[in-house]
Protein backbone atom coordinates (compact mmCIF):
# COMPACT_ATOMS: atom_id res chain seq x y z
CA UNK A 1 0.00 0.00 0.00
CA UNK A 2 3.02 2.44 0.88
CA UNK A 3 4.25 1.81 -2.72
CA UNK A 4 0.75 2.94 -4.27
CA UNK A 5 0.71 5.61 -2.11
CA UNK A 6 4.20 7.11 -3.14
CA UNK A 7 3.59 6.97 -6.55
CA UNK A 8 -0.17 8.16 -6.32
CA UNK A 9 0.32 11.20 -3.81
CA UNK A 10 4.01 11.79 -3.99
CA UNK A 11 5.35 15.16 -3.15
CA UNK A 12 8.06 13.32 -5.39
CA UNK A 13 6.05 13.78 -8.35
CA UNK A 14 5.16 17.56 -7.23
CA UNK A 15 9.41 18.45 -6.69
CA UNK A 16 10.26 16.00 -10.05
CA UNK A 17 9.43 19.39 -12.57
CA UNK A 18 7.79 17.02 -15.00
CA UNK A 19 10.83 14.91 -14.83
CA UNK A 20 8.98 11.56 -14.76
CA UNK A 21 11.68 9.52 -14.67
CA UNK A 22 12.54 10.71 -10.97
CA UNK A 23 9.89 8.98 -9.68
CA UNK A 24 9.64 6.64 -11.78
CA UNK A 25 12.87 5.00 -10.44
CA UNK A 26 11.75 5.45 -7.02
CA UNK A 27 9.33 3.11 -7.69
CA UNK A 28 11.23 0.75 -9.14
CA UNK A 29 13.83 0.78 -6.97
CA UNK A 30 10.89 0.41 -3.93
CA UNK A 31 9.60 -2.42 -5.87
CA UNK A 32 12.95 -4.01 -6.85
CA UNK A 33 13.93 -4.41 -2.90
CA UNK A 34 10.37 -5.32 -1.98
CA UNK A 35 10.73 -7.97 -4.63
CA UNK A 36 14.39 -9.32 -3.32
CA UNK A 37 13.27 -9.65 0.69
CA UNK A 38 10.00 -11.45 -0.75
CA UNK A 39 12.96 -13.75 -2.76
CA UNK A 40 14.64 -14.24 0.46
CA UNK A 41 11.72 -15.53 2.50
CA UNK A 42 9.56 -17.49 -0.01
CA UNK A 43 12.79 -18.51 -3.17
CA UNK A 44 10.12 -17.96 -5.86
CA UNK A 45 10.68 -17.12 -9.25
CA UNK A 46 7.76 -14.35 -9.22
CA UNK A 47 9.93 -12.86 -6.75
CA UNK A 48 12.79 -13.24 -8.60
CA UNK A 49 11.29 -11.92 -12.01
CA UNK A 50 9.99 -8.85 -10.59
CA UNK A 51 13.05 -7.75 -9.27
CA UNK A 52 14.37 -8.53 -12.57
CA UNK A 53 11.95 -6.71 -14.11
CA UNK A 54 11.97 -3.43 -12.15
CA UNK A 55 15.97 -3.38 -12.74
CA UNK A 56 15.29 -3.69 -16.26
CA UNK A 57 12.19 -0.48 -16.08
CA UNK A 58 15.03 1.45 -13.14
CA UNK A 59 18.24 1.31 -15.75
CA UNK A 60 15.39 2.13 -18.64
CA UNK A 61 14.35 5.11 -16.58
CA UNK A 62 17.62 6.50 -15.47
CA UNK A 63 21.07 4.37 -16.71
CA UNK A 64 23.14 5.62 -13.90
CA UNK A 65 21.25 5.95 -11.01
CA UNK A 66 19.30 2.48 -11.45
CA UNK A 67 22.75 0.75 -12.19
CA UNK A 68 23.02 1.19 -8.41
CA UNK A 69 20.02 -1.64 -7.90
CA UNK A 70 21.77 -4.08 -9.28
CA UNK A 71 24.69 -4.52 -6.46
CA UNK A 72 21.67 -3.96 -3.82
CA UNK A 73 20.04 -6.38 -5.36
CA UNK A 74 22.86 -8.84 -5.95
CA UNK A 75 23.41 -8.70 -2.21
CA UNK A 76 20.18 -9.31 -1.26
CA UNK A 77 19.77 -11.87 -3.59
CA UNK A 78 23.08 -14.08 -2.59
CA UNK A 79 24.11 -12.31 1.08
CA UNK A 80 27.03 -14.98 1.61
CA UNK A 81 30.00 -13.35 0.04
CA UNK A 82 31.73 -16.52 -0.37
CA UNK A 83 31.50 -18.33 -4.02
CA UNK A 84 31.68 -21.91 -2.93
CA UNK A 85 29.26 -21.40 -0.31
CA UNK A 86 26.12 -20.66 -2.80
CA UNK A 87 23.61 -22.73 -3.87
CA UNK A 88 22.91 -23.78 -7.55
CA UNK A 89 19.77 -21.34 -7.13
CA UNK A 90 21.91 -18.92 -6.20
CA UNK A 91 24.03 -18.48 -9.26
CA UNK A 92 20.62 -19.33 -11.41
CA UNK A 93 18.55 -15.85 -9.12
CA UNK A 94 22.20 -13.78 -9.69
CA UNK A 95 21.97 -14.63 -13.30
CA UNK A 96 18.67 -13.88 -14.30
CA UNK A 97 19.18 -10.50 -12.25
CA UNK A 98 22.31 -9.61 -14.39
CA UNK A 99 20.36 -10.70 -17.61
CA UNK A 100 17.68 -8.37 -16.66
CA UNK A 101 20.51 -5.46 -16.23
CA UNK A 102 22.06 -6.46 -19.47
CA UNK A 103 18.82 -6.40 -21.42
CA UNK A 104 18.17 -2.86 -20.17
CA UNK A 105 21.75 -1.67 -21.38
CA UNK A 106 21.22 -3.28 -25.06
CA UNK A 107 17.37 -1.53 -25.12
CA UNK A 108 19.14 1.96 -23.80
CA UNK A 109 22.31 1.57 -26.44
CA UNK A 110 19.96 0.82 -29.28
CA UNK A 111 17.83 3.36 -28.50
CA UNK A 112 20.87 6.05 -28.63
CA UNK A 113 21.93 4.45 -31.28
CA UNK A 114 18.11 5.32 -33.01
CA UNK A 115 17.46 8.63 -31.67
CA UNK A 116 21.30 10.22 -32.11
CA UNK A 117 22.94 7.92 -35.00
CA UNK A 118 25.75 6.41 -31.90
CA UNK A 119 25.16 4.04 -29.07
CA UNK A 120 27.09 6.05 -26.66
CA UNK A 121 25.78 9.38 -27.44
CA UNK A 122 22.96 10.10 -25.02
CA UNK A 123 22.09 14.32 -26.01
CA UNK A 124 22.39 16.21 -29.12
CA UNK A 125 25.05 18.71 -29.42
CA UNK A 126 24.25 22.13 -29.21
């Protein structure tokens, strides 16, 4: 309910100047963590998808600010910081969360690559 309420009747949105994508990765980011605990106490792949999935909508949003997700969610996802430690589903959850980031960083360089004729090229010059 506290996630539907920031996004509803945020003074986020209000302070964002029509920058959408300000709140927009609050909400992901919300979502992504809420998604990674509910990984930690149940292990199911819903769990595991949506976190994927809001990583993916977070780096879509922003690049740089929701590239920092991914280690939160990495860590929540696989706490023991020791390799041969880890489960199989371990590396299989850590996996499908860096596909998800991957994914995201293909869509965003095609979509420079679209709008401004280069990949890396994210404004056009003045």
């Amino acid at each position: 309910m506290g996630l539907v309420a920031f996004g509803v009747a945020s003074p986020a949105i209000v302070y964002s100047r029509r920058d959408f994508a300000q709140p927009l990765l609050a909400l992901c980011v919300i979502a992504g963590l809420l998604a990674a605990v509910r990984y930690q106490n149940s292990a199911s792949r819903g769990a595991l998808i949506a976190a994927g999935g809001s990583l993916f909508l977070a780096v879509l949003a922003r690049p740089v600010e929701g590239s920092f997700l991914l280690p939160a969610l990495a860590a929540m996802i696989a706490p023991n910081l020791r390799l041969p430690r880890w489960q199989p589903a371990a590396y299989r959850a850590l996996a499908i969360v860096a596909g998800s980031y991957a994914a995201a960083v293909a869509v965003t360089l095609l979509v420079n690559w679209g709008r401004f004729g280069s990949a890396l090229q994210t404004a056009t010059a003045r």
